[in-house]
PDB file of N, CA and C in Angstrom:
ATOM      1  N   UNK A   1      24.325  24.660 -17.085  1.00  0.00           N
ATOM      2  CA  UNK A   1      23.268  24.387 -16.141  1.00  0.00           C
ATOM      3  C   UNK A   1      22.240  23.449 -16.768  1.00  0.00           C
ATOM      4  N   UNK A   2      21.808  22.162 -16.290  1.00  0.00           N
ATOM      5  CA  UNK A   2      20.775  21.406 -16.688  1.00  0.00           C
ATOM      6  C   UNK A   2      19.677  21.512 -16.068  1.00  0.00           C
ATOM      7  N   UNK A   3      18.697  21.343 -16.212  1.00  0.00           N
ATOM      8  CA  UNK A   3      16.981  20.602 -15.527  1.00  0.00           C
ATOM      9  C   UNK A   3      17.082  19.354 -15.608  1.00  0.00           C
ATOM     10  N   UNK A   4      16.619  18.541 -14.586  1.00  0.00           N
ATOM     11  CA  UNK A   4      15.900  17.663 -14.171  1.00  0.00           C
ATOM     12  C   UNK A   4      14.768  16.946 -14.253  1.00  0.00           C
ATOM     13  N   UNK A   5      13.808  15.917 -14.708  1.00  0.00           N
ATOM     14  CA  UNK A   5      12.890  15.821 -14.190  1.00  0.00           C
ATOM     15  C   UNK A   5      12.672  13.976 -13.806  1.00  0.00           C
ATOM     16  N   UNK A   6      11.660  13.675 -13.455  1.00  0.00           N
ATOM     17  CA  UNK A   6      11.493  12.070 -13.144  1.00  0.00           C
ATOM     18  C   UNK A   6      10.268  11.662 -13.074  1.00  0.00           C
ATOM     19  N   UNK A   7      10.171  11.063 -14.196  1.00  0.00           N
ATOM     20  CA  UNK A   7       8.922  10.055 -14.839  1.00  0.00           C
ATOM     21  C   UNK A   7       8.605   8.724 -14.127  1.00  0.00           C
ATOM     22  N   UNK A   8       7.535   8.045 -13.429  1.00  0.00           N
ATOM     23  CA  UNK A   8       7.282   7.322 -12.632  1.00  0.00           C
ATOM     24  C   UNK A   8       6.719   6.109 -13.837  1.00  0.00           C
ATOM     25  N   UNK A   9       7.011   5.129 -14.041  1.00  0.00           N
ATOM     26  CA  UNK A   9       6.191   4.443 -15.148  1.00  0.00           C
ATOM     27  C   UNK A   9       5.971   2.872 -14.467  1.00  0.00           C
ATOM     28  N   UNK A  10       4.727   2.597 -14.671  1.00  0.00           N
ATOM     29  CA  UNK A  10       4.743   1.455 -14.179  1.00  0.00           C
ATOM     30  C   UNK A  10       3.884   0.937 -14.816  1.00  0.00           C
ATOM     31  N   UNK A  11       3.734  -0.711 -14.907  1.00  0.00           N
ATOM     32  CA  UNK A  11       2.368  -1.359 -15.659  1.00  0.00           C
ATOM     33  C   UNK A  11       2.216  -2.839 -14.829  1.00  0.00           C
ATOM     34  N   UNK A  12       1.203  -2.887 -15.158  1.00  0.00           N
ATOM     35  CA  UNK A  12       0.607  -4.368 -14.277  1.00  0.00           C
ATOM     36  C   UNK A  12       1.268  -5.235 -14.744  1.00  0.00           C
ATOM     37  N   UNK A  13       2.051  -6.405 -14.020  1.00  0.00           N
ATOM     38  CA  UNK A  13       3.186  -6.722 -14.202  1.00  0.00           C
ATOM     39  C   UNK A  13       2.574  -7.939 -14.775  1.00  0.00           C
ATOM     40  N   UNK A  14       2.377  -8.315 -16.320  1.00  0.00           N
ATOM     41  CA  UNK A  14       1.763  -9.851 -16.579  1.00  0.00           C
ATOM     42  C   UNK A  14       3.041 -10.511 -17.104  1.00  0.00           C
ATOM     43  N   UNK A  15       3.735 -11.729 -16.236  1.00  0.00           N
ATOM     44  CA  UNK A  15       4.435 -12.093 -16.791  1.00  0.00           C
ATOM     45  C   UNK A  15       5.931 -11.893 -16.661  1.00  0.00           C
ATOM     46  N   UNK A  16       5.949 -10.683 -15.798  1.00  0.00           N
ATOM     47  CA  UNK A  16       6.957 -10.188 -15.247  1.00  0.00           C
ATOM     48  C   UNK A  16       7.572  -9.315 -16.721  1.00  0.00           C
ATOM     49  N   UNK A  17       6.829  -8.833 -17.354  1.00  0.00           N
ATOM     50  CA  UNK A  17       7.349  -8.430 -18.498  1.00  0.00           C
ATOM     51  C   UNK A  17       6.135  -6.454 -18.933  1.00  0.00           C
ATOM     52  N   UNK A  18       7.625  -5.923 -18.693  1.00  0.00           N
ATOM     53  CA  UNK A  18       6.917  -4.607 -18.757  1.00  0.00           C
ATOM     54  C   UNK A  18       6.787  -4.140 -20.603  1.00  0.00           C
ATOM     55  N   UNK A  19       5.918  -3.134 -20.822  1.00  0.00           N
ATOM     56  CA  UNK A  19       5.541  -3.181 -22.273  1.00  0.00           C
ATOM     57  C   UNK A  19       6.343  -2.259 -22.925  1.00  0.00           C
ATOM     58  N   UNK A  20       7.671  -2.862 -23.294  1.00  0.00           N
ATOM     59  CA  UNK A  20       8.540  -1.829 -24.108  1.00  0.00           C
ATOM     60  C   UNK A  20       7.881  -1.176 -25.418  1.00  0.00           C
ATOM     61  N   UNK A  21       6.840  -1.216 -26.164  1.00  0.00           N
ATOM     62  CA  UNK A  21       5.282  -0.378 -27.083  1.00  0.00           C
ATOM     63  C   UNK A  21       5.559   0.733 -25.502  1.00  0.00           C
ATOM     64  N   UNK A  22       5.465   0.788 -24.763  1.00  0.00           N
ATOM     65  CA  UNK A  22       4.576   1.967 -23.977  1.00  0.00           C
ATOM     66  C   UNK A  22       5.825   2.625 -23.277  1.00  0.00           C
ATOM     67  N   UNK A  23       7.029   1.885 -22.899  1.00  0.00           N
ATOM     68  CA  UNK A  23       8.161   2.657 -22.710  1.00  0.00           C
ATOM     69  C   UNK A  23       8.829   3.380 -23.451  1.00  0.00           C
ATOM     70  N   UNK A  24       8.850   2.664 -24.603  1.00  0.00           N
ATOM     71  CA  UNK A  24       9.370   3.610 -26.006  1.00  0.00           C
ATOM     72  C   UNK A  24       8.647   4.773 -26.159  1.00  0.00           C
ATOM     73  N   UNK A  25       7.216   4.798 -26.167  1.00  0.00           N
ATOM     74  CA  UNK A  25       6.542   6.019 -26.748  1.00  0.00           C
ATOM     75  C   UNK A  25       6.741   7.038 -25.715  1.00  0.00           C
ATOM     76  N   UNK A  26       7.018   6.618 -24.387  1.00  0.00           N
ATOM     77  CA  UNK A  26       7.285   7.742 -22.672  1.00  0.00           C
ATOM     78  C   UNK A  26       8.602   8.464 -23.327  1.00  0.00           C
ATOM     79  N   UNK A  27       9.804   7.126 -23.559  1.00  0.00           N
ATOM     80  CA  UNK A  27      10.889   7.734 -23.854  1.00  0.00           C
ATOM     81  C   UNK A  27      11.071   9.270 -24.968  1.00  0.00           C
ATOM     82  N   UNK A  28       9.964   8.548 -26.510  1.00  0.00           N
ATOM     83  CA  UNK A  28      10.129   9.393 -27.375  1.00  0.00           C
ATOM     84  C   UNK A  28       9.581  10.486 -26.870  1.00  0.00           C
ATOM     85  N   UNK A  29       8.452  11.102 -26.321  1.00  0.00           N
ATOM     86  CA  UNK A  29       7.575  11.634 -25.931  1.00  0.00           C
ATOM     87  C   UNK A  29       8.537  12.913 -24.882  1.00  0.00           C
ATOM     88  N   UNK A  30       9.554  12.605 -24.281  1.00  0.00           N
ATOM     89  CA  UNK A  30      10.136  13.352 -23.566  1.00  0.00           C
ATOM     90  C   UNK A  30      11.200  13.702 -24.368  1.00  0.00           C
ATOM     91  N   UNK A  31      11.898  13.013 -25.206  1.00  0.00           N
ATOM     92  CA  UNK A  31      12.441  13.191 -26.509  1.00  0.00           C
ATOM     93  C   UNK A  31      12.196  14.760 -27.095  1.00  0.00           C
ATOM     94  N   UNK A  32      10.885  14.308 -27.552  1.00  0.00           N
ATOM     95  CA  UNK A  32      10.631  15.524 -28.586  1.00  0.00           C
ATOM     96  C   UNK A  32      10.986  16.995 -27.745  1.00  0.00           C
ATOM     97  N   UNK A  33      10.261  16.712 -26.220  1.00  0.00           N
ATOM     98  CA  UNK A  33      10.284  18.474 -25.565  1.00  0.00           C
ATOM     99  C   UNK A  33      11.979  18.168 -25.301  1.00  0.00           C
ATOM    100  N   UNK A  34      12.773  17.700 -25.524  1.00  0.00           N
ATOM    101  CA  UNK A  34      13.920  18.620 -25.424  1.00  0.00           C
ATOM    102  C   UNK A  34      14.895  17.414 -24.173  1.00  0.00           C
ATOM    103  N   UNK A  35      14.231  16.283 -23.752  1.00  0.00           N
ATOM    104  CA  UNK A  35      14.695  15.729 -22.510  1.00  0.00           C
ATOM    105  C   UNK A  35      15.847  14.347 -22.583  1.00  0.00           C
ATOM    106  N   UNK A  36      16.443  14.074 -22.107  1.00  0.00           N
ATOM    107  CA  UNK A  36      17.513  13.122 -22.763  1.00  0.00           C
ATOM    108  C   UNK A  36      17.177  12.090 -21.517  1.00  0.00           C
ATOM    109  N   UNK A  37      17.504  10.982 -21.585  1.00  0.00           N
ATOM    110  CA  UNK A  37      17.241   9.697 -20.537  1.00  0.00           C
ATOM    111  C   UNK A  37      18.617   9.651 -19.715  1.00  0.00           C
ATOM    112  N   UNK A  38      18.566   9.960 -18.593  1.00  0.00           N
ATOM    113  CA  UNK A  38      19.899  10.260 -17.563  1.00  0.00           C
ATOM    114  C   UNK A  38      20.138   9.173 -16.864  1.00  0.00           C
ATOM    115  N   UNK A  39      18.728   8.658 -16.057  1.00  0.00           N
ATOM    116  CA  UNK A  39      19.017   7.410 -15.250  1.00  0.00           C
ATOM    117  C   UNK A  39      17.920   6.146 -15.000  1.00  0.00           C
ATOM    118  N   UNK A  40      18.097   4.868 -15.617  1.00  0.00           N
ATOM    119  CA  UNK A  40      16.311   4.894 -14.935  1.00  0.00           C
ATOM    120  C   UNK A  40      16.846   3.698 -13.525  1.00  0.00           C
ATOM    121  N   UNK A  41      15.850   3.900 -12.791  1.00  0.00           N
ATOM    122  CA  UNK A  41      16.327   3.176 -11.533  1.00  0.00           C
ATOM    123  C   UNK A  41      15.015   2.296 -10.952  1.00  0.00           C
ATOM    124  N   UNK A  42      15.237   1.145 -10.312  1.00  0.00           N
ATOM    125  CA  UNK A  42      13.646   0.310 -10.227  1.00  0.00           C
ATOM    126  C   UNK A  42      13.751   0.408  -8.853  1.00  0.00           C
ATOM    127  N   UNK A  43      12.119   0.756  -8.827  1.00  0.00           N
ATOM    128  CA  UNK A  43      11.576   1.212  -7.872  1.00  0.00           C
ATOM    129  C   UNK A  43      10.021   1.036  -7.603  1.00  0.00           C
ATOM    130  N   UNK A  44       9.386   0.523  -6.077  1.00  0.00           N
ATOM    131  CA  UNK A  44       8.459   0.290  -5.916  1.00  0.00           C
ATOM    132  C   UNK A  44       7.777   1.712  -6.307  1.00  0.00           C
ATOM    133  N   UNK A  45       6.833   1.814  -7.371  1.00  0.00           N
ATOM    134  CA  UNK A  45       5.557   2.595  -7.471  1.00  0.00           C
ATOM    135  C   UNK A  45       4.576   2.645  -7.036  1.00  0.00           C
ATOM    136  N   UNK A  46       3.874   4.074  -5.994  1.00  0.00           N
ATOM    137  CA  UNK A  46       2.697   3.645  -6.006  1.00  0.00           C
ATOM    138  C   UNK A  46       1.441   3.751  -7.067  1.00  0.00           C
ATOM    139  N   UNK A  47       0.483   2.614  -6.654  1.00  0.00           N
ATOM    140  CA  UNK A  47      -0.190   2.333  -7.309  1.00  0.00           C
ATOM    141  C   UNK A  47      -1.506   3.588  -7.791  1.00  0.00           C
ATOM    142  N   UNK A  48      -2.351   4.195  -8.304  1.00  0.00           N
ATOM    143  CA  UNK A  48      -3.326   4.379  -8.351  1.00  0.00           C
ATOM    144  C   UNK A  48      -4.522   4.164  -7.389  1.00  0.00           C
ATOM    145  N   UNK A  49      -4.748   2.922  -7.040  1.00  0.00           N
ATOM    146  CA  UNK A  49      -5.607   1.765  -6.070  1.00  0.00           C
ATOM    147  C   UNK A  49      -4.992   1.518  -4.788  1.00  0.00           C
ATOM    148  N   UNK A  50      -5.290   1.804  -3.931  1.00  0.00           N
ATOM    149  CA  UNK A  50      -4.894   0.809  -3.009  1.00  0.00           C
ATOM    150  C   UNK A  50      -3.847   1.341  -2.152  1.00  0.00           C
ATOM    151  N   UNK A  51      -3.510   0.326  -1.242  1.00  0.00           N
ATOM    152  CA  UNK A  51      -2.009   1.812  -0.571  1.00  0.00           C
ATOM    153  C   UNK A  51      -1.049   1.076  -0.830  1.00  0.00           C
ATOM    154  N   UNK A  52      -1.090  -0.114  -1.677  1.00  0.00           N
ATOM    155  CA  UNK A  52      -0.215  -0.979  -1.858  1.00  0.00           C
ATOM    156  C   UNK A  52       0.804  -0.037  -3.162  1.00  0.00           C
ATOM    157  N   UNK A  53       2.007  -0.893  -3.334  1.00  0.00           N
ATOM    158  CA  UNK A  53       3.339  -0.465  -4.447  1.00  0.00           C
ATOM    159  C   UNK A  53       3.440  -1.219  -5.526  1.00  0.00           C
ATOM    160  N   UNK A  54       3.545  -0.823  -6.386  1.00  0.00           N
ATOM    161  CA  UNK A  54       4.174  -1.905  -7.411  1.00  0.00           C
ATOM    162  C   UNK A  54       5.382  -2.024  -8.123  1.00  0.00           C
ATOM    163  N   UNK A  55       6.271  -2.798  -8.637  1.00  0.00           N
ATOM    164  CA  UNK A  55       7.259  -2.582  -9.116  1.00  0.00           C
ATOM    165  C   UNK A  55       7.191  -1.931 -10.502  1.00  0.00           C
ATOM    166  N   UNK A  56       8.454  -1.295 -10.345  1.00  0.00           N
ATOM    167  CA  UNK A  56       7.936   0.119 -11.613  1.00  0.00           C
ATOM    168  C   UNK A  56       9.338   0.595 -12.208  1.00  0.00           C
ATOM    169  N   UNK A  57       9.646   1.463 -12.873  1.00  0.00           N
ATOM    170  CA  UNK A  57      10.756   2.378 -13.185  1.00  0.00           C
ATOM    171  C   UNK A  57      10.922   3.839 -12.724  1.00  0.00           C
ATOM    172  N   UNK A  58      11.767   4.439 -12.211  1.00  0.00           N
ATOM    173  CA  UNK A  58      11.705   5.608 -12.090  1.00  0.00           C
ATOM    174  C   UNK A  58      12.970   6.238 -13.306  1.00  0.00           C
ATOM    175  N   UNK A  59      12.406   7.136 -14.277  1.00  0.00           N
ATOM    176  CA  UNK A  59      13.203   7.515 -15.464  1.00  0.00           C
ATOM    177  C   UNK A  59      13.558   8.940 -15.007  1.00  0.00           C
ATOM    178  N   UNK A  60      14.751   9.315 -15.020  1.00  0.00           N
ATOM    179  CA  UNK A  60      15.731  10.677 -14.907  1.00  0.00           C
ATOM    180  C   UNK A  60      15.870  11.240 -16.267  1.00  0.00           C
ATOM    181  N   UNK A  61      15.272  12.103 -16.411  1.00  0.00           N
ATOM    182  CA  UNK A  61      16.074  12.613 -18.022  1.00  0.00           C
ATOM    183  C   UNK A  61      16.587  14.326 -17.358  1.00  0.00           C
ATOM    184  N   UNK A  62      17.278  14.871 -18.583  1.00  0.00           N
ATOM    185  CA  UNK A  62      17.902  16.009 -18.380  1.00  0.00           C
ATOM    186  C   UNK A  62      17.727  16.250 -19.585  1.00  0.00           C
ATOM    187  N   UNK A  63      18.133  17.935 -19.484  1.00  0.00           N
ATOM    188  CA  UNK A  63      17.937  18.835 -20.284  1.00  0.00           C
ATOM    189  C   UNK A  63      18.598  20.125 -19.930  1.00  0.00           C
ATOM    190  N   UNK A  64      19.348  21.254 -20.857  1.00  0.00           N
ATOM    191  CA  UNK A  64      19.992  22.245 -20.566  1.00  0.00           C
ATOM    192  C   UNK A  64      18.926  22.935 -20.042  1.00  0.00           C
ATOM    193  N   UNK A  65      19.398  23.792 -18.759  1.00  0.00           N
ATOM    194  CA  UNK A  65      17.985  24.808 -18.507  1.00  0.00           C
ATOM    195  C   UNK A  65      17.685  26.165 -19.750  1.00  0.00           C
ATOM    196  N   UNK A  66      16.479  26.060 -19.866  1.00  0.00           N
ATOM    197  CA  UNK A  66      16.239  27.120 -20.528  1.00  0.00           C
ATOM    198  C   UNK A  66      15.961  28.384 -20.174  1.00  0.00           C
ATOM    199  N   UNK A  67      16.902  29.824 -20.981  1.00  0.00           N
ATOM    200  CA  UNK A  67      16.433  30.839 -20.404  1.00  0.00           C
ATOM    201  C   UNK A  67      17.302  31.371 -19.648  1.00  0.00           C
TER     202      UNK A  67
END
């Protein structure tokens, strides 16, 4: 049996170039609690601001369920 979960990551797009410094540390960061990278899929994010979307990642990781 696995868990699921899905990380929304997005950054202001300068350049058309997202900040692999800040994807790496999301990646490691889910890493440590136990989570493995399953799927990532691109996808309009919403923003913080505005009702507008931005282009973004949506990251799948898994993990055995615990317990």
């Amino acid at each position: 049996m696995y868990e699921y979960k899905v990380v929304s990551f997005r950054e202001s797009l300068i350049g058309d170039a997202l900040d692999g410094d800040k994807l790496e540390k999301t990646l490691n960061k889910q890493a440590e609690d136990g989570w493995a990278l399953k799927a990532v899929t691109a996808a309009d994010v919403k923003g913080r601001i505005g009702p507008g979307a931005v282009e973004g990642l949506l990251l799948t990781f898994e993990r055995p369920r615990q317990g």
